[in-house]
Protein backbone atom coordinates (compact mmCIF):
# COMPACT_ATOMS: atom_id res chain seq x y z
CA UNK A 1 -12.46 -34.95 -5.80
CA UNK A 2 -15.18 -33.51 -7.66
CA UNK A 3 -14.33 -31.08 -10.57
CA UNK A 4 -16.76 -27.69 -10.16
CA UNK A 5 -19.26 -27.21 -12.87
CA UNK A 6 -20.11 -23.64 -13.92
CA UNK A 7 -16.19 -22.76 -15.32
CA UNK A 8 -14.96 -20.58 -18.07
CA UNK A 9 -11.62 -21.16 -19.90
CA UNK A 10 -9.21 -18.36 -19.89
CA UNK A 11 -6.78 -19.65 -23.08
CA UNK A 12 -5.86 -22.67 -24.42
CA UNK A 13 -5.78 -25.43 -21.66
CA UNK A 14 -2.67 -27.86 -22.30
CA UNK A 15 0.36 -30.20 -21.20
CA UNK A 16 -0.72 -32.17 -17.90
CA UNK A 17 -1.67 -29.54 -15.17
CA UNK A 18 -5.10 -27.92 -14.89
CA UNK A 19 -5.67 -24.85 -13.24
CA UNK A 20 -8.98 -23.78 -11.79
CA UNK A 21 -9.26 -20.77 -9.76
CA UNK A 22 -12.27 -19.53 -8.04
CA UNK A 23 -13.64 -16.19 -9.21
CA UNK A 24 -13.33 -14.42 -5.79
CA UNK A 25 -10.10 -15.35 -6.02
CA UNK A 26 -9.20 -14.29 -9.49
CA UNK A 27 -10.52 -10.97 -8.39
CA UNK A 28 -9.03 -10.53 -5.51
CA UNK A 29 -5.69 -11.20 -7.29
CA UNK A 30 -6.74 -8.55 -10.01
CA UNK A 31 -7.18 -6.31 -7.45
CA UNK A 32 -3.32 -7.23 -5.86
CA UNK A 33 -2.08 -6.26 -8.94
CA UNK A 34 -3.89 -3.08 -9.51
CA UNK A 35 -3.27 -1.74 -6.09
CA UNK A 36 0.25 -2.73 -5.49
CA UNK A 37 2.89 -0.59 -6.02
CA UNK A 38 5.78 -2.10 -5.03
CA UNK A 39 5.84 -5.26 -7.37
CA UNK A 40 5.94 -8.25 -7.55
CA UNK A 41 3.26 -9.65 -4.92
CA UNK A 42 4.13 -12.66 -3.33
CA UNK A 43 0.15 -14.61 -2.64
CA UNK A 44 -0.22 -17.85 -0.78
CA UNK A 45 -2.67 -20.62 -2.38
CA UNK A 46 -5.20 -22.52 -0.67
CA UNK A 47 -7.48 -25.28 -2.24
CA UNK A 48 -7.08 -29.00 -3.42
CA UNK A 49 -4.37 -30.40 -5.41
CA UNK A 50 -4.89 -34.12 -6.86
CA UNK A 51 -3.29 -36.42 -9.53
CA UNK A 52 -6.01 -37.87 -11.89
CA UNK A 53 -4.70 -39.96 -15.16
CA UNK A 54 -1.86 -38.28 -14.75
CA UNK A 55 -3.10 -35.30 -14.79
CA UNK A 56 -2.25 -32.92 -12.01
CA UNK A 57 -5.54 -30.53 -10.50
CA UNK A 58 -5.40 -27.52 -8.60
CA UNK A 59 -8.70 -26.14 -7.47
CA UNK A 60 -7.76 -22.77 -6.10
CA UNK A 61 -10.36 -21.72 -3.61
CA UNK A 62 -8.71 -19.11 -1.73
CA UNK A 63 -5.70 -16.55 -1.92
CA UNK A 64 -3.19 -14.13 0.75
CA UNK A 65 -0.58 -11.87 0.07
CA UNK A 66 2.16 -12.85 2.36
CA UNK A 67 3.95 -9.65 3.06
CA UNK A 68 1.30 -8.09 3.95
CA UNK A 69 -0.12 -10.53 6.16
CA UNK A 70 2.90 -10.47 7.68
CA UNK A 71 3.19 -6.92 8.43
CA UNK A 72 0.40 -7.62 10.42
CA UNK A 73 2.10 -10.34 12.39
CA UNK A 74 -0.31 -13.39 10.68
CA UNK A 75 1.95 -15.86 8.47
CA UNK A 76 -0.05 -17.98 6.20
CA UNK A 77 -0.35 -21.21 8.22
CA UNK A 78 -2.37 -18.94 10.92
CA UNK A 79 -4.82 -17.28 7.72
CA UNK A 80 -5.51 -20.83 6.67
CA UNK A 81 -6.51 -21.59 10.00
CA UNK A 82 -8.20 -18.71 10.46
CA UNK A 83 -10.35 -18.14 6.77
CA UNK A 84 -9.35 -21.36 4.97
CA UNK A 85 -10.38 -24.25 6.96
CA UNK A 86 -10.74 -27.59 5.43
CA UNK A 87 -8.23 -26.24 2.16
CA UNK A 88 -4.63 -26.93 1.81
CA UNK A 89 -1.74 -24.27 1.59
CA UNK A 90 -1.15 -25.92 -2.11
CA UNK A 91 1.59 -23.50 -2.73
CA UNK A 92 2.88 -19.59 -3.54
CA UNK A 93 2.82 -17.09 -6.75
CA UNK A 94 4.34 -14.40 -7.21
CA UNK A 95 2.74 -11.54 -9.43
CA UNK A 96 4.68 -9.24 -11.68
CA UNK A 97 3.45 -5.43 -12.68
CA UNK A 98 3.22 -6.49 -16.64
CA UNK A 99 2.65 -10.67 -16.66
CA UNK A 100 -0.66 -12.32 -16.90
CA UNK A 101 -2.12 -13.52 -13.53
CA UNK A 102 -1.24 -17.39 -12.85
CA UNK A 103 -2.58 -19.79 -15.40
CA UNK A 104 -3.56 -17.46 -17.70
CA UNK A 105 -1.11 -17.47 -19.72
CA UNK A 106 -1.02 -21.28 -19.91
CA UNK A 107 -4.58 -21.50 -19.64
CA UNK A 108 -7.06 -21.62 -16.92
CA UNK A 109 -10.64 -22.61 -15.89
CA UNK A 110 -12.50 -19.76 -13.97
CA UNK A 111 -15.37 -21.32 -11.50
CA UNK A 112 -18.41 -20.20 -10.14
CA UNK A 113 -19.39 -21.42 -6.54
CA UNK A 114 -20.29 -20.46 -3.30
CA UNK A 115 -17.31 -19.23 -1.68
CA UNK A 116 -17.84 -18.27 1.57
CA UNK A 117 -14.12 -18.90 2.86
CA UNK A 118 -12.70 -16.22 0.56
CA UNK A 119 -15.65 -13.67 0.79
CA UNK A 120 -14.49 -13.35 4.56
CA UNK A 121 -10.84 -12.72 3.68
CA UNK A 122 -12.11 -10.12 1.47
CA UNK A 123 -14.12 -8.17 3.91
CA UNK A 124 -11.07 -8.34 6.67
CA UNK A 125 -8.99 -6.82 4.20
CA UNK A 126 -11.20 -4.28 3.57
CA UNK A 127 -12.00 -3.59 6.86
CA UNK A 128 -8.33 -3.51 7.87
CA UNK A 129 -7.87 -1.11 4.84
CA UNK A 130 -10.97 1.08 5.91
CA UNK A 131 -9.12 1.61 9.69
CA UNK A 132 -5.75 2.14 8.55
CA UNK A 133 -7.25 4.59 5.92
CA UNK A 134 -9.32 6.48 9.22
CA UNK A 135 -6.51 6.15 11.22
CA UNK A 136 -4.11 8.71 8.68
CA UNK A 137 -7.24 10.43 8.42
CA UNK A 138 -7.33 11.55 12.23
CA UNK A 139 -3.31 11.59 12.14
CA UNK A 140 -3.58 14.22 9.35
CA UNK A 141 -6.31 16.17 11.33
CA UNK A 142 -4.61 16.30 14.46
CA UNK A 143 -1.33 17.25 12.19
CA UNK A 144 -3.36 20.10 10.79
CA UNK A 145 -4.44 21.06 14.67
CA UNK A 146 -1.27 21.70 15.52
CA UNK A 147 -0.32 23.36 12.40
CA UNK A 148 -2.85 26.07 12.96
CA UNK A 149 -1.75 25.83 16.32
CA UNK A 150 2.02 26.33 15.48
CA UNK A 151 1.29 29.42 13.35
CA UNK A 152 -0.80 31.01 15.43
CA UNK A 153 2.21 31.07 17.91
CA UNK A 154 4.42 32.42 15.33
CA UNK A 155 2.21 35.10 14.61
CA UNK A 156 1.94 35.93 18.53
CA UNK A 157 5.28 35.67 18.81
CA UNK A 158 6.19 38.18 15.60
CA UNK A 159 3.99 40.59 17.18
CA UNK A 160 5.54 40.60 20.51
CA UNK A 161 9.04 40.93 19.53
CA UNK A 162 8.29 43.80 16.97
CA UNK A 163 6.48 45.69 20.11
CA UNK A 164 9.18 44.64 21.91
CA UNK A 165 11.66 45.99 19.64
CA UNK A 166 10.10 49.02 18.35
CA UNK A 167 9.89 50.21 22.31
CA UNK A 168 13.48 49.74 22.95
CA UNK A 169 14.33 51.91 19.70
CA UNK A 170 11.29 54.52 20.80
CA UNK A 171 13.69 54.56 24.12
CA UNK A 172 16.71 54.93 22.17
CA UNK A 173 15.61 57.54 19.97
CA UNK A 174 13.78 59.58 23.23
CA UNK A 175 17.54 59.41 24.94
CA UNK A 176 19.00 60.84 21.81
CA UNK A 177 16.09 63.50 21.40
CA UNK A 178 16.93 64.52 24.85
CA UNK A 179 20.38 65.14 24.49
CA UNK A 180 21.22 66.41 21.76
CA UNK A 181 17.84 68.48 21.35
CA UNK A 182 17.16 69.51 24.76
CA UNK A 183 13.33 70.10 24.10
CA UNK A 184 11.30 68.39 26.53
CA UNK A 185 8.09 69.58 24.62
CA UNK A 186 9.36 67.64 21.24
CA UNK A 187 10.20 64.44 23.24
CA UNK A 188 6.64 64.62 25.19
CA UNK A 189 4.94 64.50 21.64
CA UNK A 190 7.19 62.23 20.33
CA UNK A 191 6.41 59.78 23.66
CA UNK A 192 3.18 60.21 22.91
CA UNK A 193 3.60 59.02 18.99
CA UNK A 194 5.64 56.20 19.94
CA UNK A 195 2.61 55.17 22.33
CA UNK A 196 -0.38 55.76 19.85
CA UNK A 197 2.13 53.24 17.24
CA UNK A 198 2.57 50.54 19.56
CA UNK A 199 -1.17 50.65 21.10
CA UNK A 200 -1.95 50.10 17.22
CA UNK A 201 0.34 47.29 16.94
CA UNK A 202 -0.79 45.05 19.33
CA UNK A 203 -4.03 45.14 18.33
């Protein structure tokens, strides 16, 4: 197994494992860490892992989170079909809010190569994460639709029952005037009032 070339050493590399991890990779793990809230992130490994004078290699060429790969019904044998053909599922991580990324702390190698594998992963993630983000985008819209909606029924409805109530106490009021006034002339005009109010009303 050939070692890649173009690397850069994150700390001091010791004891008898080396750890190389591909730069897509080490981004897209950055980018785990940033985004997650609920911490720690549990990421599947794919690459090569070999013994060479006893020392053990791990050439880390592509990377999953697991829950939320499963959340979307894939588990990690079906990804590494799917994106990571011809690597091995070499093993799992799991990333904490305030620790250094794997190997870093231990010390690393950082590699440059073409990497189409994990550029795809990438781009379904993002496209997945574009869609879900459209999706609550149109579930808000359609929320605010019927918000306006809803309101503008209230309002109709307000309106309607104060009409309706101010005529039953324009009713009351006109029985009252007539009995214990007696002055069809004053109740007329005060019809008349009543009927000017709730004309403006409803308008």
């Amino acid at each position: 197994m050939r070692l890649p070339s173009v690397v850069k050493q994150m700390g001091k590399v010791t004891g008898e494992s080396r750890v190389y991890i591909e730069d897509y990779v080490y981004t897209y793990l950055n980018e785990l860490k940033k985004e997650k809230n609920s911490l720690p992130v549990r990421v599947a490994l794919y690459g090569h892992a070999f013994c060479r004078e006893n020392i053990h290699y791990y050439l880390i060429y592509g990377a999953s989170g697991v829950v939320e790969e499963m959340e979307n019904g894939r588990n990690q044998e079906e990804i590494g079909k799917q994106f990571f053909v011809g690597y091995s599922l070499i093993g799992y991580v799991n990333i904490y809010e305030k620790q250094n990324l794997p190997g870093t702390e231990e010390g690393c190698y950082i590699f440059y190569e073409s990497n189409e594998a994990m550029q795809n992963y990438m781009l379904s993630c993002f496209k997945r994460k574009k869609k879900l983000n459209e999706e609550e985008k149109d579930k808000c819209q359609a929320y605010g639709g019927n918000k306006k909606a809803g309101e503008k029924f209230a309002l109709s409805f307000i309106r309607e029952l104060f009409c309706k109530t101010f005529l039953g106490l324009t009713v009351m009021l006109t029985a009252v005037a007539v009995v214990t006034i007696d002055n069809y002339g004053c109740m007329y005009d005060f019809t008349m009032m009543a009927v000017r109010v709730l004309q403006a009303a409803g308008q």
